[in-house]
PDB file of N, CA and C in Angstrom:
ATOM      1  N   UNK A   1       0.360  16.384 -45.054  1.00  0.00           N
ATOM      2  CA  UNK A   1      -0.755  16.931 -45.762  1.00  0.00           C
ATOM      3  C   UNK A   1      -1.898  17.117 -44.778  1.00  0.00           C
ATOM      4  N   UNK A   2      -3.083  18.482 -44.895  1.00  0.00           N
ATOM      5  CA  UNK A   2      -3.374  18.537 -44.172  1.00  0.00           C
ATOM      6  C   UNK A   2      -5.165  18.873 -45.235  1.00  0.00           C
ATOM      7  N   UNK A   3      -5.932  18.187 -44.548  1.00  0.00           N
ATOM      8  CA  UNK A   3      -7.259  19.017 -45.045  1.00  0.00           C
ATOM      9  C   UNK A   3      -8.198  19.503 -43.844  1.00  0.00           C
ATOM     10  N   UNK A   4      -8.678  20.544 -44.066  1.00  0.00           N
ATOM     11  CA  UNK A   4      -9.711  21.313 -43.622  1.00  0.00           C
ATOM     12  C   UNK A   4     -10.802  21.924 -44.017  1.00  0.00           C
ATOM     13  N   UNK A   5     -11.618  21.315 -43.543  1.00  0.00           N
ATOM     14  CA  UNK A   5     -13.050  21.771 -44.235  1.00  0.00           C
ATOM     15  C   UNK A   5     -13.969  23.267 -43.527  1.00  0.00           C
ATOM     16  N   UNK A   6     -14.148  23.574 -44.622  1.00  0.00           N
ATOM     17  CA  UNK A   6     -15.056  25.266 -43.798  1.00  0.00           C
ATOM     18  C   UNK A   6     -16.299  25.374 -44.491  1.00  0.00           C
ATOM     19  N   UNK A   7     -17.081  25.735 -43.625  1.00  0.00           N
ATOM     20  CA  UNK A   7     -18.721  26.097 -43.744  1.00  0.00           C
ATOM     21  C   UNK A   7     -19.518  25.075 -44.047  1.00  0.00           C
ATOM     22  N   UNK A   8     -19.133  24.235 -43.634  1.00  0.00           N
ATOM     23  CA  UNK A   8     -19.831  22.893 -43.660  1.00  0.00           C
ATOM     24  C   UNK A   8     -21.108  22.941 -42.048  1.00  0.00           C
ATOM     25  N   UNK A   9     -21.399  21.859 -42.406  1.00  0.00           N
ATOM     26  CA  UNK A   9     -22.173  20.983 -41.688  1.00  0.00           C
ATOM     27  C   UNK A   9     -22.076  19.803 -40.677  1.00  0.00           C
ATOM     28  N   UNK A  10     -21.850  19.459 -39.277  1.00  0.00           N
ATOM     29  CA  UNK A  10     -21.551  18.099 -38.923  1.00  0.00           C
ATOM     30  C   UNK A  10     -20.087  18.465 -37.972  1.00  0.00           C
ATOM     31  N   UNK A  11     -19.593  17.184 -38.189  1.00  0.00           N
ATOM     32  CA  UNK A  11     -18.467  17.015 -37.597  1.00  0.00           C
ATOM     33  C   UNK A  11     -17.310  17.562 -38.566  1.00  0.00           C
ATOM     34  N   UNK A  12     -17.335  18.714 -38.913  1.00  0.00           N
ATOM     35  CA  UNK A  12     -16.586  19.285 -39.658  1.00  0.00           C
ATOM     36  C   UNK A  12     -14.816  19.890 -38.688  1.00  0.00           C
ATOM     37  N   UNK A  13     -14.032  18.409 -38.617  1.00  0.00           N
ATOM     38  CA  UNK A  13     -12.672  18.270 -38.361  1.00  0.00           C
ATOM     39  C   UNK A  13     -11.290  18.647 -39.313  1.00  0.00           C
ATOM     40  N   UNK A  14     -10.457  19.313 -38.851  1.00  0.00           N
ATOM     41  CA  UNK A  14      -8.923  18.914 -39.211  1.00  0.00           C
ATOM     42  C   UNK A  14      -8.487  17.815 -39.704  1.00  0.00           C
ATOM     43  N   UNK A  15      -8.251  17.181 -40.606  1.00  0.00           N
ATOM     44  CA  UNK A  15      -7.876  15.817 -40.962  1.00  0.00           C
ATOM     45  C   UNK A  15      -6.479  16.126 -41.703  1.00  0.00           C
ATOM     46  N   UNK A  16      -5.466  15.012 -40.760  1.00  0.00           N
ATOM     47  CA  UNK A  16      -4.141  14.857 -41.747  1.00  0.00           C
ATOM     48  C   UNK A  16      -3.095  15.144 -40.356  1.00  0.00           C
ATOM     49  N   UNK A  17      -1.938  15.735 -40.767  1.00  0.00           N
ATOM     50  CA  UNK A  17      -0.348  15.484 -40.214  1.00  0.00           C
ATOM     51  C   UNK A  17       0.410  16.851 -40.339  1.00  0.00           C
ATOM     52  N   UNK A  18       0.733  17.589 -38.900  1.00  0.00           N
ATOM     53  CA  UNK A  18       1.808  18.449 -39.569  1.00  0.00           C
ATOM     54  C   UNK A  18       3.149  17.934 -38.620  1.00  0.00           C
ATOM     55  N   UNK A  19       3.001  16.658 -38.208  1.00  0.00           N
ATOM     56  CA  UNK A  19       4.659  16.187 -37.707  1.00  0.00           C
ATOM     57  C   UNK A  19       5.091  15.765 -39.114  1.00  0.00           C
ATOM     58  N   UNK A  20       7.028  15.909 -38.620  1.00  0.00           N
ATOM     59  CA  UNK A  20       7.996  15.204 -39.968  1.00  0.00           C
ATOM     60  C   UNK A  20       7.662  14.192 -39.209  1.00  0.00           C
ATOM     61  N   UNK A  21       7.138  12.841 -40.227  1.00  0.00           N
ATOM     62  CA  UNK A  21       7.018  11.605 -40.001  1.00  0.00           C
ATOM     63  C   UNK A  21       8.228  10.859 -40.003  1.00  0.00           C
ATOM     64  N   UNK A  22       9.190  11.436 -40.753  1.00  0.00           N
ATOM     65  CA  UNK A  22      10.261  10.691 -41.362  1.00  0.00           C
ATOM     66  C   UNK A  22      11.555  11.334 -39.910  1.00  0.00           C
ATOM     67  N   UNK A  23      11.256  12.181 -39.443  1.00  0.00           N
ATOM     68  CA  UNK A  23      12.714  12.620 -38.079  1.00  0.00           C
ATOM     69  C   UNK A  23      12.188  11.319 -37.230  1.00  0.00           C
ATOM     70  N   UNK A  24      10.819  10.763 -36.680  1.00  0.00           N
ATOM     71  CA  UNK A  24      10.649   9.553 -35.704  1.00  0.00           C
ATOM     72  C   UNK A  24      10.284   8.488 -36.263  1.00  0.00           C
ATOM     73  N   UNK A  25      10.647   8.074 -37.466  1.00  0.00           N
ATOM     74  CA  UNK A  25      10.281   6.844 -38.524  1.00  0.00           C
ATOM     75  C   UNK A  25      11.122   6.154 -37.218  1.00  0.00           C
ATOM     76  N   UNK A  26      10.631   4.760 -37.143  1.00  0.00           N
ATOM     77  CA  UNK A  26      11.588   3.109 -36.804  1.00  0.00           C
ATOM     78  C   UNK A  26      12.200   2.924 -37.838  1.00  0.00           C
ATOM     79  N   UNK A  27      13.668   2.852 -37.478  1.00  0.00           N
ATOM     80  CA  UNK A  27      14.431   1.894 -38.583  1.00  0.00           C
ATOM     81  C   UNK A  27      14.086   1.025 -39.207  1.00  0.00           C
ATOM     82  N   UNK A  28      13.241   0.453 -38.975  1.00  0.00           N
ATOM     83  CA  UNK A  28      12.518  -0.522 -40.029  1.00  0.00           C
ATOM     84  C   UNK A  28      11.452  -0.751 -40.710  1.00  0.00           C
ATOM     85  N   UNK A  29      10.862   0.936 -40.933  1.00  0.00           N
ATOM     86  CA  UNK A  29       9.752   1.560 -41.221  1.00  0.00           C
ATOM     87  C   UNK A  29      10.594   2.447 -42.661  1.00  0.00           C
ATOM     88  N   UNK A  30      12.153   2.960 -41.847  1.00  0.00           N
ATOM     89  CA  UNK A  30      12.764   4.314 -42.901  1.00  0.00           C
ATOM     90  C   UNK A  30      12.974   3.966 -44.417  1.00  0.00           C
ATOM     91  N   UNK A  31      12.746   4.713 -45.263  1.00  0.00           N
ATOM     92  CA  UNK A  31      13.224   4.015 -46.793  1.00  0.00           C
ATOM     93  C   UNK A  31      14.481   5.540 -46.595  1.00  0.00           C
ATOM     94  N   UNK A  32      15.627   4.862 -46.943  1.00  0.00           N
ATOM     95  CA  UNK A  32      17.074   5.640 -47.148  1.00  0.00           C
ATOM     96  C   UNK A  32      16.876   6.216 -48.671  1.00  0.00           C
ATOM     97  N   UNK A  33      17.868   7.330 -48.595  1.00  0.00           N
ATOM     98  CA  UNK A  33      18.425   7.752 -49.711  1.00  0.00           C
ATOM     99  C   UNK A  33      19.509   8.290 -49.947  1.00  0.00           C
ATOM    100  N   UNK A  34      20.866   7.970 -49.776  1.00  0.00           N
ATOM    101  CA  UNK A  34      22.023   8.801 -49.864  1.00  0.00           C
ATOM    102  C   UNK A  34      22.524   8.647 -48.045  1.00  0.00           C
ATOM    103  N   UNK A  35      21.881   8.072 -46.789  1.00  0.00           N
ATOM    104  CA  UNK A  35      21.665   7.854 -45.841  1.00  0.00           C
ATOM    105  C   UNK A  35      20.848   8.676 -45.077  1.00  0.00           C
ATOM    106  N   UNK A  36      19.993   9.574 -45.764  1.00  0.00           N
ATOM    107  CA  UNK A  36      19.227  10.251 -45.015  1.00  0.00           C
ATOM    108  C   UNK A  36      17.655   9.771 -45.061  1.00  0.00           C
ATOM    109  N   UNK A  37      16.840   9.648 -44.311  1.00  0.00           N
ATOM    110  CA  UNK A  37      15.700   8.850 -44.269  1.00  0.00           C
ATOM    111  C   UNK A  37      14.347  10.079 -45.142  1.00  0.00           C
ATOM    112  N   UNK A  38      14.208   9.499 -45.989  1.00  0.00           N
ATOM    113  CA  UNK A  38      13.463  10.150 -47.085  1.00  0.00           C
ATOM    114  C   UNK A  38      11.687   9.843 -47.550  1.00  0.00           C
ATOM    115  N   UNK A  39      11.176   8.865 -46.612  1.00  0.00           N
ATOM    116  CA  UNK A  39      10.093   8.200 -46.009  1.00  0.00           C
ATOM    117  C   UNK A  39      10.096   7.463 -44.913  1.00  0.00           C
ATOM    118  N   UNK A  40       8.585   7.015 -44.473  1.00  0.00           N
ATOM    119  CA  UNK A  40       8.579   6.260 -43.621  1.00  0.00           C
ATOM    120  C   UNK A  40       6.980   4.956 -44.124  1.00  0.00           C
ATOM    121  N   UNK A  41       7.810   4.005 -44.310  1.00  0.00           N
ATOM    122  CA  UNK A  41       6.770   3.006 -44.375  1.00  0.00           C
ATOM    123  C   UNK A  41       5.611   2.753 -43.359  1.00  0.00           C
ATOM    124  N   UNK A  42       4.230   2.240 -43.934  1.00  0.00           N
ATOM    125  CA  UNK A  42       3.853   1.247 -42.646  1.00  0.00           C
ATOM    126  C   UNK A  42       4.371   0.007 -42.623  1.00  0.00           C
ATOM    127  N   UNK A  43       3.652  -0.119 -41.447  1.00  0.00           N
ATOM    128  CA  UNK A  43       4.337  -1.737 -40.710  1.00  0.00           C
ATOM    129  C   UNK A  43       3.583  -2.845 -41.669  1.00  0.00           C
ATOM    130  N   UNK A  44       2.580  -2.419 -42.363  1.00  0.00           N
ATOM    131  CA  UNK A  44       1.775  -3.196 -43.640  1.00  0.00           C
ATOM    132  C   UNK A  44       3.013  -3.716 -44.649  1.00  0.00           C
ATOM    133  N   UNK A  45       3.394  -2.414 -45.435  1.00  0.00           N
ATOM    134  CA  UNK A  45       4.709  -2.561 -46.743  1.00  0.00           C
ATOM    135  C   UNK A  45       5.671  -3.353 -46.118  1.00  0.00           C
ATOM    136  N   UNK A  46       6.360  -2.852 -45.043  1.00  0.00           N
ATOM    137  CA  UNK A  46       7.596  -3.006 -44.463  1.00  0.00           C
ATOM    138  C   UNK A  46       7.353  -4.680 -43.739  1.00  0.00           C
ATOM    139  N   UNK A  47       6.605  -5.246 -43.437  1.00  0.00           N
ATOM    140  CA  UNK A  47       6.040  -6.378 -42.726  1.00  0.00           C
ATOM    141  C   UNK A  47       5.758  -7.684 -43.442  1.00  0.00           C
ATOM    142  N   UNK A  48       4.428  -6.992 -44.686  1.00  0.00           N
ATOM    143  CA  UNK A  48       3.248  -7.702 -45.356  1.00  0.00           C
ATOM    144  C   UNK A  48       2.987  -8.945 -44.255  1.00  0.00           C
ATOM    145  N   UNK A  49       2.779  -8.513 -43.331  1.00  0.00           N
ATOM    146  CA  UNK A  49       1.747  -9.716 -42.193  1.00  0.00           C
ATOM    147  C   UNK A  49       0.058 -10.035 -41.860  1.00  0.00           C
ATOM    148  N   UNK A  50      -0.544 -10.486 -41.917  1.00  0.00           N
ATOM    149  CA  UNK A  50      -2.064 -10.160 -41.374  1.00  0.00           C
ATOM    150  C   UNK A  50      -2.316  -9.461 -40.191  1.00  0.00           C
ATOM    151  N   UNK A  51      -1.198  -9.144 -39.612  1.00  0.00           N
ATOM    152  CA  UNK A  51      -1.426  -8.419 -37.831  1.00  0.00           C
ATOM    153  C   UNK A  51      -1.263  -6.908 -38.198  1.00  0.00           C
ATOM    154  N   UNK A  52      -0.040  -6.749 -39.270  1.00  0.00           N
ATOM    155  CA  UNK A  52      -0.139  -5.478 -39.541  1.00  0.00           C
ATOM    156  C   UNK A  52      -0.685  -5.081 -40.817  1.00  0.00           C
ATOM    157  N   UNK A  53      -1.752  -5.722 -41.666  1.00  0.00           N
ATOM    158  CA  UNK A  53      -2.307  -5.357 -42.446  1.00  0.00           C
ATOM    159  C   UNK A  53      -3.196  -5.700 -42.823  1.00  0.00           C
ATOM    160  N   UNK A  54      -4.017  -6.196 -41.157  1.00  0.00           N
ATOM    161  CA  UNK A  54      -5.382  -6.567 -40.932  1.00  0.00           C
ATOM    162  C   UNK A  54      -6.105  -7.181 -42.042  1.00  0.00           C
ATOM    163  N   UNK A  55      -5.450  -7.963 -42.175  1.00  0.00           N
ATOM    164  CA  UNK A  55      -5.909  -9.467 -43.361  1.00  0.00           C
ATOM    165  C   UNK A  55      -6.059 -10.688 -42.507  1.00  0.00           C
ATOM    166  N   UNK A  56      -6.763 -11.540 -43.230  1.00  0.00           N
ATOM    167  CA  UNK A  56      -6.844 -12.965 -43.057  1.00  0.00           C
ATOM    168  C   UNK A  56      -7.387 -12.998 -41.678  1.00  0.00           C
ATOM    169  N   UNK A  57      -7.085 -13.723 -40.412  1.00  0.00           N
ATOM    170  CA  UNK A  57      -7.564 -13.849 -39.414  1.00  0.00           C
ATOM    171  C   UNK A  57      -7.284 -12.108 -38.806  1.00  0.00           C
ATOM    172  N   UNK A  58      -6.385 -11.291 -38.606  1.00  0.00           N
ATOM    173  CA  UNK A  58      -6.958  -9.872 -38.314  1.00  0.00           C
ATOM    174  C   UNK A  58      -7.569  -9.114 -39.213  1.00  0.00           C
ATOM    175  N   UNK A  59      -8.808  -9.783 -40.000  1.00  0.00           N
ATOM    176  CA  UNK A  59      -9.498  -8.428 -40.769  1.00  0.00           C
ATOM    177  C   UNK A  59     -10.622  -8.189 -40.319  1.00  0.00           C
ATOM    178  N   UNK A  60     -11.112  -7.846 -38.823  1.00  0.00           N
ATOM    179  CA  UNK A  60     -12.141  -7.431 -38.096  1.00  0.00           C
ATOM    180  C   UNK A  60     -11.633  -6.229 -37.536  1.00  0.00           C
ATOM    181  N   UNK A  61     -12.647  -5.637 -37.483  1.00  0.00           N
ATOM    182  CA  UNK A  61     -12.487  -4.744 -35.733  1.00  0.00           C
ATOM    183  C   UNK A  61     -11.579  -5.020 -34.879  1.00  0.00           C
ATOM    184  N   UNK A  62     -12.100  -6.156 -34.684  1.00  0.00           N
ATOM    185  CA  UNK A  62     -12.357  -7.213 -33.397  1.00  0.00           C
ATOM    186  C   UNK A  62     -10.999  -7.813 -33.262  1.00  0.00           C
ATOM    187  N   UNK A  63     -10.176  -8.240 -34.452  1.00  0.00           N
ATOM    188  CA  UNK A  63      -9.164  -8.960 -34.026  1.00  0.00           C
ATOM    189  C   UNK A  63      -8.264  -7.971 -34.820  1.00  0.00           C
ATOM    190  N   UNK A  64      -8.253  -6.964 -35.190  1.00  0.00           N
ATOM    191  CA  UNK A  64      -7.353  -6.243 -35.773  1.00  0.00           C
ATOM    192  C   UNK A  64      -7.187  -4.811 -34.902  1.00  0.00           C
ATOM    193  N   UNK A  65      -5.807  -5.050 -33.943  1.00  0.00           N
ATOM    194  CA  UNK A  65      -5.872  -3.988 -33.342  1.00  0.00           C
ATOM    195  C   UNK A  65      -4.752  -3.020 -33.330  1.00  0.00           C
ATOM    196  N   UNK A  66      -4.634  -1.529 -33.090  1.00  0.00           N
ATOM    197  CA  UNK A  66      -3.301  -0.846 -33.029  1.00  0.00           C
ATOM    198  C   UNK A  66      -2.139  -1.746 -32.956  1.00  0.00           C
ATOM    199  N   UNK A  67      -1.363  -1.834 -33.244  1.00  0.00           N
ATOM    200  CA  UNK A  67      -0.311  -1.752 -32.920  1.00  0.00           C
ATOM    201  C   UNK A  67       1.303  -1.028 -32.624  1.00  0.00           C
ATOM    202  N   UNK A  68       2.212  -1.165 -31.923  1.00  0.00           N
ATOM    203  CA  UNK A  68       3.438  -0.382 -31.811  1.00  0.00           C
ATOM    204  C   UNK A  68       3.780   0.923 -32.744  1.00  0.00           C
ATOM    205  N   UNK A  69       3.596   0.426 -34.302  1.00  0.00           N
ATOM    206  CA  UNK A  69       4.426   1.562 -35.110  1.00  0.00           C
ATOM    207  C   UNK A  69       2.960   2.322 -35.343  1.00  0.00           C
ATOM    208  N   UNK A  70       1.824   1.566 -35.479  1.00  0.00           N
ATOM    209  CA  UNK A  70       0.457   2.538 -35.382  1.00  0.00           C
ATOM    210  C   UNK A  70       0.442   4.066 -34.673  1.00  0.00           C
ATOM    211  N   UNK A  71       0.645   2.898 -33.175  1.00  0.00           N
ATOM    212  CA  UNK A  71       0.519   3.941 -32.068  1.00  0.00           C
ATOM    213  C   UNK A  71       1.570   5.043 -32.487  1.00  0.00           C
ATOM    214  N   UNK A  72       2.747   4.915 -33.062  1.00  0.00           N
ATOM    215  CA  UNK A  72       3.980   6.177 -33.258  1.00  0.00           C
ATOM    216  C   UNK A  72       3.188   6.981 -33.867  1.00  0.00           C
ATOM    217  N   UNK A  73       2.553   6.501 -35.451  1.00  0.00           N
ATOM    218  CA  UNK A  73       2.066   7.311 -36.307  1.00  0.00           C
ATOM    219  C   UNK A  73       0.878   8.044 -35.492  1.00  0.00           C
ATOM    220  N   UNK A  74      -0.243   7.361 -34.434  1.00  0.00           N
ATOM    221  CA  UNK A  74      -1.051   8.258 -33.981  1.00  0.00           C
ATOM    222  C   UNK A  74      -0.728   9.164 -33.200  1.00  0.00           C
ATOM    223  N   UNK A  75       0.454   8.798 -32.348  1.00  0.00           N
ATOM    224  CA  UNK A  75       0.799   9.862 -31.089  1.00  0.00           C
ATOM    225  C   UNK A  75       1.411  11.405 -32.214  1.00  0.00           C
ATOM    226  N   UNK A  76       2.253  10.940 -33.298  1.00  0.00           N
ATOM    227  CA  UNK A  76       2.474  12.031 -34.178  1.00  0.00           C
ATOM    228  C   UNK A  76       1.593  12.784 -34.921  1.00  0.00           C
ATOM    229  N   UNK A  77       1.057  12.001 -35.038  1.00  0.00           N
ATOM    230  CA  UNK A  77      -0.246  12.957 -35.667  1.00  0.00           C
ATOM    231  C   UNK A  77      -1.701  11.873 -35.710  1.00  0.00           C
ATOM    232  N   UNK A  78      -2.400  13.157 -34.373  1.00  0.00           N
ATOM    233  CA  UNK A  78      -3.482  12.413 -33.816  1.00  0.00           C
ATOM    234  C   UNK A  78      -4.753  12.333 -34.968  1.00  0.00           C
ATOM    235  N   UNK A  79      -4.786  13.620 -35.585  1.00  0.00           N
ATOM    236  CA  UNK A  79      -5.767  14.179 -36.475  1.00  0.00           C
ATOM    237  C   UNK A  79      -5.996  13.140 -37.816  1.00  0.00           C
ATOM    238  N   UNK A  80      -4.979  11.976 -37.508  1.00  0.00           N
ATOM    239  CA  UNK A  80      -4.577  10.884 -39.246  1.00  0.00           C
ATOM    240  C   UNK A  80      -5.272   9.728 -39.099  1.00  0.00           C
ATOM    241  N   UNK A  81      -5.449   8.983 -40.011  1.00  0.00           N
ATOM    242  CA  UNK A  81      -5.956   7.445 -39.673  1.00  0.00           C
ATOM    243  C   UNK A  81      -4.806   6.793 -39.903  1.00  0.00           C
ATOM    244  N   UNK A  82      -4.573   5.949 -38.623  1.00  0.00           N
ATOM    245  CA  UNK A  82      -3.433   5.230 -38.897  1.00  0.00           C
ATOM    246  C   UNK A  82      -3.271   3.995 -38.827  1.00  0.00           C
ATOM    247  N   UNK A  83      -4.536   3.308 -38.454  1.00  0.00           N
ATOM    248  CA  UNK A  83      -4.651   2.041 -39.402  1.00  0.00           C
ATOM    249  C   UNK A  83      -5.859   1.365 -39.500  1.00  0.00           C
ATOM    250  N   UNK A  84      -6.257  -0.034 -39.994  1.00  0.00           N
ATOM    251  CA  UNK A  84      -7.253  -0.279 -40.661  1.00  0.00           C
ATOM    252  C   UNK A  84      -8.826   0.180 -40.213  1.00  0.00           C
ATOM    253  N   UNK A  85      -9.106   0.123 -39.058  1.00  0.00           N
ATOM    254  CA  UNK A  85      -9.742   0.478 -38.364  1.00  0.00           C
ATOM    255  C   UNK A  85      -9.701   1.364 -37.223  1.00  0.00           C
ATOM    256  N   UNK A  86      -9.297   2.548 -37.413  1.00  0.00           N
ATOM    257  CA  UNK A  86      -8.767   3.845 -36.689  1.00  0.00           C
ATOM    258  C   UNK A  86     -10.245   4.614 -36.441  1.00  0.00           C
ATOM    259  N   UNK A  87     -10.947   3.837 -37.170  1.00  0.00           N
ATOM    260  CA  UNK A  87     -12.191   4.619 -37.566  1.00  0.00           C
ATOM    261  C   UNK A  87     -13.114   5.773 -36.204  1.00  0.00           C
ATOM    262  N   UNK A  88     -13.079   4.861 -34.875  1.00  0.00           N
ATOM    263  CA  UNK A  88     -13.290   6.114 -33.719  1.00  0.00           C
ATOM    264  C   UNK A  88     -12.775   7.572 -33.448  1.00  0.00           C
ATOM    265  N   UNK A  89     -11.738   7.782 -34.025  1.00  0.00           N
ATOM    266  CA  UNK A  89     -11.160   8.545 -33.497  1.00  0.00           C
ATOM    267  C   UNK A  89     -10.152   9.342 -34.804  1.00  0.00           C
ATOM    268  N   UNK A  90     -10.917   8.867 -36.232  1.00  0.00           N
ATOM    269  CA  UNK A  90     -10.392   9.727 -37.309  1.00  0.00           C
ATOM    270  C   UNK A  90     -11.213   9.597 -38.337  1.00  0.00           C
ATOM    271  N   UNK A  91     -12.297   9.569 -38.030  1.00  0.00           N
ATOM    272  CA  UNK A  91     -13.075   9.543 -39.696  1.00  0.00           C
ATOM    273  C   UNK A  91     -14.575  10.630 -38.981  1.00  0.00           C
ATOM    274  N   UNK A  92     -14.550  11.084 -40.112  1.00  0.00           N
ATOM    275  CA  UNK A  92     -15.665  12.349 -39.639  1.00  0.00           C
ATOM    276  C   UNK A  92     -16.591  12.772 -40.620  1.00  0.00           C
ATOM    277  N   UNK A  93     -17.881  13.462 -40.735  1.00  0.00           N
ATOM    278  CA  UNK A  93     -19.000  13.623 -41.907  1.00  0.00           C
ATOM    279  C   UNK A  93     -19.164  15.040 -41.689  1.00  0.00           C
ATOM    280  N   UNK A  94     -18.784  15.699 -42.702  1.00  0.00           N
ATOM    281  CA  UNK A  94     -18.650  16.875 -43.231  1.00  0.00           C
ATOM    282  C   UNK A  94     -19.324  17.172 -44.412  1.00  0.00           C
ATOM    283  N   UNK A  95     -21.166  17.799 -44.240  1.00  0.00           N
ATOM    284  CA  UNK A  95     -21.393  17.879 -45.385  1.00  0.00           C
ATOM    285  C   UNK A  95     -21.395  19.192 -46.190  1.00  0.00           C
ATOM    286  N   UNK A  96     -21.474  19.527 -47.286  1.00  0.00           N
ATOM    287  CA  UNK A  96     -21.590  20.539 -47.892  1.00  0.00           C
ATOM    288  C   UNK A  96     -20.813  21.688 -47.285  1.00  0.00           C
ATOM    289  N   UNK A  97     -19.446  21.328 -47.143  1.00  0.00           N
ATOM    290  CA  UNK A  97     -18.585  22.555 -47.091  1.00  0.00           C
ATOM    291  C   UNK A  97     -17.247  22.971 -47.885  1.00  0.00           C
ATOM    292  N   UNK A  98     -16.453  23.479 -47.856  1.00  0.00           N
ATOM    293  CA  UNK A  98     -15.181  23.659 -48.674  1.00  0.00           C
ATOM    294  C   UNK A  98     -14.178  22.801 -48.334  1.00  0.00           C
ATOM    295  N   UNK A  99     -13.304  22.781 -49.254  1.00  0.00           N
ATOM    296  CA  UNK A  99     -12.012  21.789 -48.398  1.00  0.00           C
ATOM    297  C   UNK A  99     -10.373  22.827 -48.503  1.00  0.00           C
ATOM    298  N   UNK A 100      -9.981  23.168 -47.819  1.00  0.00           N
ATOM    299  CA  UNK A 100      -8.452  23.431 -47.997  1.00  0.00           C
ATOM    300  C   UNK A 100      -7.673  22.525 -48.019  1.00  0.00           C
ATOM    301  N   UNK A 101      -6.964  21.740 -48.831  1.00  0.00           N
ATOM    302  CA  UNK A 101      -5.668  20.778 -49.101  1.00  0.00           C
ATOM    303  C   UNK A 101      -4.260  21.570 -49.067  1.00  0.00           C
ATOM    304  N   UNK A 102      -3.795  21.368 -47.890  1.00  0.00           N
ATOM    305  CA  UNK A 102      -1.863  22.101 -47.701  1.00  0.00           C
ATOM    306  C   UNK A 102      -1.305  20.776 -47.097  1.00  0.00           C
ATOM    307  N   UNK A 103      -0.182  20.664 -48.484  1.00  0.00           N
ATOM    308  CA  UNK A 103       1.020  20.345 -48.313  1.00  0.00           C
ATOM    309  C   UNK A 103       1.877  20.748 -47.582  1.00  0.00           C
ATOM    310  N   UNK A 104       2.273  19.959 -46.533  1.00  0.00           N
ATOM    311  CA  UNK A 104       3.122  20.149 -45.815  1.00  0.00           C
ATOM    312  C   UNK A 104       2.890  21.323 -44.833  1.00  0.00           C
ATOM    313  N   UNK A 105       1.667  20.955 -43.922  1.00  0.00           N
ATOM    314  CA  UNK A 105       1.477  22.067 -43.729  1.00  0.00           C
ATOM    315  C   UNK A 105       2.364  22.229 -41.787  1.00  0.00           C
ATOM    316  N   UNK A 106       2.107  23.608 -41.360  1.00  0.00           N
ATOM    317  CA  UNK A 106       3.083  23.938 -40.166  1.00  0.00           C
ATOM    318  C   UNK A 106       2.009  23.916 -38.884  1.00  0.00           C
ATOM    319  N   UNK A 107       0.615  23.974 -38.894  1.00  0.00           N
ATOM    320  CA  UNK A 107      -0.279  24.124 -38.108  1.00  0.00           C
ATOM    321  C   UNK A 107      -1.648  23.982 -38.126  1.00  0.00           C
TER     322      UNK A 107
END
């Protein structure tokens, strides 16, 4: 999913994903169906740890940092937030402009 904002104001960015998440899912990220991989979890669902779901002692900034399957999801799609605090480098203020929402989009 992809949004794009037009005639706005600000840091008016691309936000979202046009990699298949699910062709470079980790096996232990994939949810199956019939054996073909039909999602891809985070390491949050697939885990439930405080390291990967920046709880309890990682719920800072500070002690909550990327990790391994993060980094997959960011290198695939840079434009996404991909985890709790991604916030440098995916959150943006866009005021008063339009939004386009595409599913699945190619570019």
């Amino acid at each position: 999913m992809g949004v794009r904002a037009t005639g706005g104001t600000g840091d008016c960015q691309f936000a979202g994903c046009v990699s298949d998440l699910n062709r470079g899912c980790p096996a232990e990220l994939q949810v199956r169906n019939g054996g073909a991989v039909v999602a891809c979890k985070s390491a949050c669902i697939a885990f439930n740890t405080p390291e990967f779901c920046c709880t309890g002692e990682h719920s800072t900034p500070q002690t909550c940092s990327p990790t391994h399957f993060s980094e997959i999801f960011k290198n695939a799609c840079p434009a996404a937030y991909s985890y709790a605090y991604d916030d440098a480098s995916s959150t943006c203020t866009c005021s008063g402009s339009d939004y386009t929402i595409t599913f699945c989009p190619t570019s």
